[in-house]
C-alpha atoms as a PDB file:
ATOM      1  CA  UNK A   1     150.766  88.662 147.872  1.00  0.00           C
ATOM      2  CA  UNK A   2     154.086  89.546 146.445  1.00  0.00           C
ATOM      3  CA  UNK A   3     156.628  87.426 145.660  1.00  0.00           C
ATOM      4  CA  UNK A   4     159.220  88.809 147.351  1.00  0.00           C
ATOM      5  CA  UNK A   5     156.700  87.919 150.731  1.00  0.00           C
ATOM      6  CA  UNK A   6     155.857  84.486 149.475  1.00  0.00           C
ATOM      7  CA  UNK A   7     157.601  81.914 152.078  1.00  0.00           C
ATOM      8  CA  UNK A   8     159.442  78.846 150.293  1.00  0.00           C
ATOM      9  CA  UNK A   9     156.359  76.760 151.691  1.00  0.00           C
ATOM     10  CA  UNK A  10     153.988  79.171 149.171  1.00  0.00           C
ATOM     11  CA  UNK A  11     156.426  78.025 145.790  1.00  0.00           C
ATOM     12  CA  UNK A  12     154.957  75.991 143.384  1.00  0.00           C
ATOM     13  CA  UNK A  13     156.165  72.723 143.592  1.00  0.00           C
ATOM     14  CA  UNK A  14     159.776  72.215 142.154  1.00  0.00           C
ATOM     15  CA  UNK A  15     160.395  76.135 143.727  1.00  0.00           C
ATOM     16  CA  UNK A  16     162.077  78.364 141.031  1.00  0.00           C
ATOM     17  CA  UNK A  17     164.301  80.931 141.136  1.00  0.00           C
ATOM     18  CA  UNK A  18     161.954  83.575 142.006  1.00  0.00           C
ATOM     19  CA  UNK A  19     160.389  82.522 145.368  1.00  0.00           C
ATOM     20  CA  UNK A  20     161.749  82.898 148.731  1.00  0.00           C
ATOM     21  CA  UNK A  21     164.973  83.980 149.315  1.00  0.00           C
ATOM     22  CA  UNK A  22     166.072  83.238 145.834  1.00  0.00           C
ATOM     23  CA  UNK A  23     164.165  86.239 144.671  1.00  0.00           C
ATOM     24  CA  UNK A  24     165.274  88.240 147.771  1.00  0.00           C
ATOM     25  CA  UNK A  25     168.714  88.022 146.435  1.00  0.00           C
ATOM     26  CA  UNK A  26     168.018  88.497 142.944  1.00  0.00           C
ATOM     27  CA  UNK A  27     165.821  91.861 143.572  1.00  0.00           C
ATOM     28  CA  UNK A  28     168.705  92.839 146.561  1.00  0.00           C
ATOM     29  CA  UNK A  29     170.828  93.367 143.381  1.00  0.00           C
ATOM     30  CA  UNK A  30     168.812  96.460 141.815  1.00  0.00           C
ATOM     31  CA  UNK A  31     170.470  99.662 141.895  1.00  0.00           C
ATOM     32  CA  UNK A  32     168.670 102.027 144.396  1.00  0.00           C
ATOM     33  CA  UNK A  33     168.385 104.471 142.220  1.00  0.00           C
ATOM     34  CA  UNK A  34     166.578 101.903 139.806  1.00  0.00           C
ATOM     35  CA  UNK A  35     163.979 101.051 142.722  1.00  0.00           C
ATOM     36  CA  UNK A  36     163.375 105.031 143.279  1.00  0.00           C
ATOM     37  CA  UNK A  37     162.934 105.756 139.250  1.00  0.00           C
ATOM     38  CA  UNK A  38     160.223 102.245 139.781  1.00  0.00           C
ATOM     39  CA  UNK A  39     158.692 103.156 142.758  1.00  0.00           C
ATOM     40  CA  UNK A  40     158.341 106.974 142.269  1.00  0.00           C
ATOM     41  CA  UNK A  41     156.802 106.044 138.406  1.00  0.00           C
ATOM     42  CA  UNK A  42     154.098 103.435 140.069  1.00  0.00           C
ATOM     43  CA  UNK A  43     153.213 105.542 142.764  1.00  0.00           C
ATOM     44  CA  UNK A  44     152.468 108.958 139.940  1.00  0.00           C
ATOM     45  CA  UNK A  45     150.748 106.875 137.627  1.00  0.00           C
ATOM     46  CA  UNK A  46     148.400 104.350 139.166  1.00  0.00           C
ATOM     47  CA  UNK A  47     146.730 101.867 137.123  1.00  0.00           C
ATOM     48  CA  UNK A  48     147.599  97.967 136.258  1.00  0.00           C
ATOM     49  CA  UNK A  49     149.860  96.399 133.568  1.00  0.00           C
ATOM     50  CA  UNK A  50     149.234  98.838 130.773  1.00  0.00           C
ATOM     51  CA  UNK A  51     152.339 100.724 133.280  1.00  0.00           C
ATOM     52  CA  UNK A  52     154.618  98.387 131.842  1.00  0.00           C
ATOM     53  CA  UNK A  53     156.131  99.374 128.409  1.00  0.00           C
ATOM     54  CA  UNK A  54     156.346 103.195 129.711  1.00  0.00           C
ATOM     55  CA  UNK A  55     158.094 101.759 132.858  1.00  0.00           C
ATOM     56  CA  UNK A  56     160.645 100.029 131.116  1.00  0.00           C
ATOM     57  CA  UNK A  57     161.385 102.588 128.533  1.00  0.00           C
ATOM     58  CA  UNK A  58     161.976 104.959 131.509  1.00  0.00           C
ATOM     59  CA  UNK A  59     164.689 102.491 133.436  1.00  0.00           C
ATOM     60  CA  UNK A  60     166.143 101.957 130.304  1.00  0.00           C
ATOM     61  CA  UNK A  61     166.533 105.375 129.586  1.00  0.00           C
ATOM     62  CA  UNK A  62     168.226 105.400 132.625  1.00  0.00           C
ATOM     63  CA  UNK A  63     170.432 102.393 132.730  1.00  0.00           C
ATOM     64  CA  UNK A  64     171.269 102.324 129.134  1.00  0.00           C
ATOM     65  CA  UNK A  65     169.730  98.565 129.239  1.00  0.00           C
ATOM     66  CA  UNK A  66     167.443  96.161 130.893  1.00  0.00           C
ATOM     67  CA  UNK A  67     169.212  93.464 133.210  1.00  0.00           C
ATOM     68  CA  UNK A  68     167.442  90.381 134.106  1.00  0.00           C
ATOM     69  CA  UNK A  69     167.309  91.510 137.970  1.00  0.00           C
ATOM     70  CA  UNK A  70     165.747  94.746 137.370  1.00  0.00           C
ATOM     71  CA  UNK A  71     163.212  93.258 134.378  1.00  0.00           C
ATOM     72  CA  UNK A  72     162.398  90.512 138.032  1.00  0.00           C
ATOM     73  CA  UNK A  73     162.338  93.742 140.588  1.00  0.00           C
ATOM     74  CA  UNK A  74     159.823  94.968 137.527  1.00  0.00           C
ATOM     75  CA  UNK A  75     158.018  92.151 137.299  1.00  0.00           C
ATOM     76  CA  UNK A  76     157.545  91.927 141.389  1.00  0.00           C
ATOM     77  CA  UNK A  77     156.593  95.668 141.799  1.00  0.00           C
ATOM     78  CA  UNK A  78     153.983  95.406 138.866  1.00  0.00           C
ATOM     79  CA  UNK A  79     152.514  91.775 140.397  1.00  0.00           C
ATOM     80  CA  UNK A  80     153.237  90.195 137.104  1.00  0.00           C
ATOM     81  CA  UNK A  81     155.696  86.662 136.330  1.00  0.00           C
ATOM     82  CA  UNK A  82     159.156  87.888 135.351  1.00  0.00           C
ATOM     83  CA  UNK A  83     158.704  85.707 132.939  1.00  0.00           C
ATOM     84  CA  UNK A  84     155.788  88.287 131.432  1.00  0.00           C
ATOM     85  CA  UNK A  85     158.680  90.942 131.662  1.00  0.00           C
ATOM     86  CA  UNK A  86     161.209  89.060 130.243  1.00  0.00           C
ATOM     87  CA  UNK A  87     158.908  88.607 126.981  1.00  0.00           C
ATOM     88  CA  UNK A  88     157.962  92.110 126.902  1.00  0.00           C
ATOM     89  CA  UNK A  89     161.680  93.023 126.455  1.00  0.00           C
ATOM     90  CA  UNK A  90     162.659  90.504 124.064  1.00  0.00           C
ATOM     91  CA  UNK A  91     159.566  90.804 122.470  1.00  0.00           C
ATOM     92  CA  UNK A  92     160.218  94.707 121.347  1.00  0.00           C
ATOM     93  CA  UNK A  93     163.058  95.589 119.211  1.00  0.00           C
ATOM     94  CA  UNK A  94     163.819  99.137 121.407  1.00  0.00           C
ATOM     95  CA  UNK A  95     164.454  97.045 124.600  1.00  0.00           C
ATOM     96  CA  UNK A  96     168.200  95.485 125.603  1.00  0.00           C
ATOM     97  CA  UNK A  97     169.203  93.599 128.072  1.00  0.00           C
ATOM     98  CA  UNK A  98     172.902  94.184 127.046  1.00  0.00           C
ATOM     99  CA  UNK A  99     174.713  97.590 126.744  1.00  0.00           C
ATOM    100  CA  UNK A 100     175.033  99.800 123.365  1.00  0.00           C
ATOM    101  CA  UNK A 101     177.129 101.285 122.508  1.00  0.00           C
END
């Protein structure tokens, strides 16, 4: 199941920020032309995680960055822990979470 459809009762225990409604609000923050650019990439190139580091090189091609709601709205669309996201991107030297410029 997806996060985003995982009740409060589902959370591990202690919650977290990215169950329930939490994570509602968090993804509600993506641009919609950030979920179109996600959605329209998953649905051309099927497959599992290896989707990824081409996926975020595409919305950050985009966006200029990589901000911590769109790595989450990432992270849920993929079926991975944002937390797996989150290391991707400040794992690799080519991602940002901030602006260059």
């Amino acid at each position: 199941m997806s996060r985003v459809g995982m009740r409060d009762a589902d959370a591990p225990p202690g919650g977290g920020p990215f169950y329930g409604a939490d994570l509602v609000a968090a993804l509600a923050a993506v641009p919609p032309e950030v979920r179109v650019l996600v959605d329209r990439y998953l649905a051309e190139n099927p497959g599992g995680r290896e989707r990824l580091i081409p996926l975020l090189h595409r919305v950050q091609q985009a966006l200029g960055h990589l901000p911590y709601d769109v790595q989450d709205y990432v992270a849920d669309r993929l079926g991975l822990a944002p937390v797996e996201v989150h290391g991707v991107v400040s794992f690799y030297h080519f991602f940002t979470t901030v602006p260059r410029g």
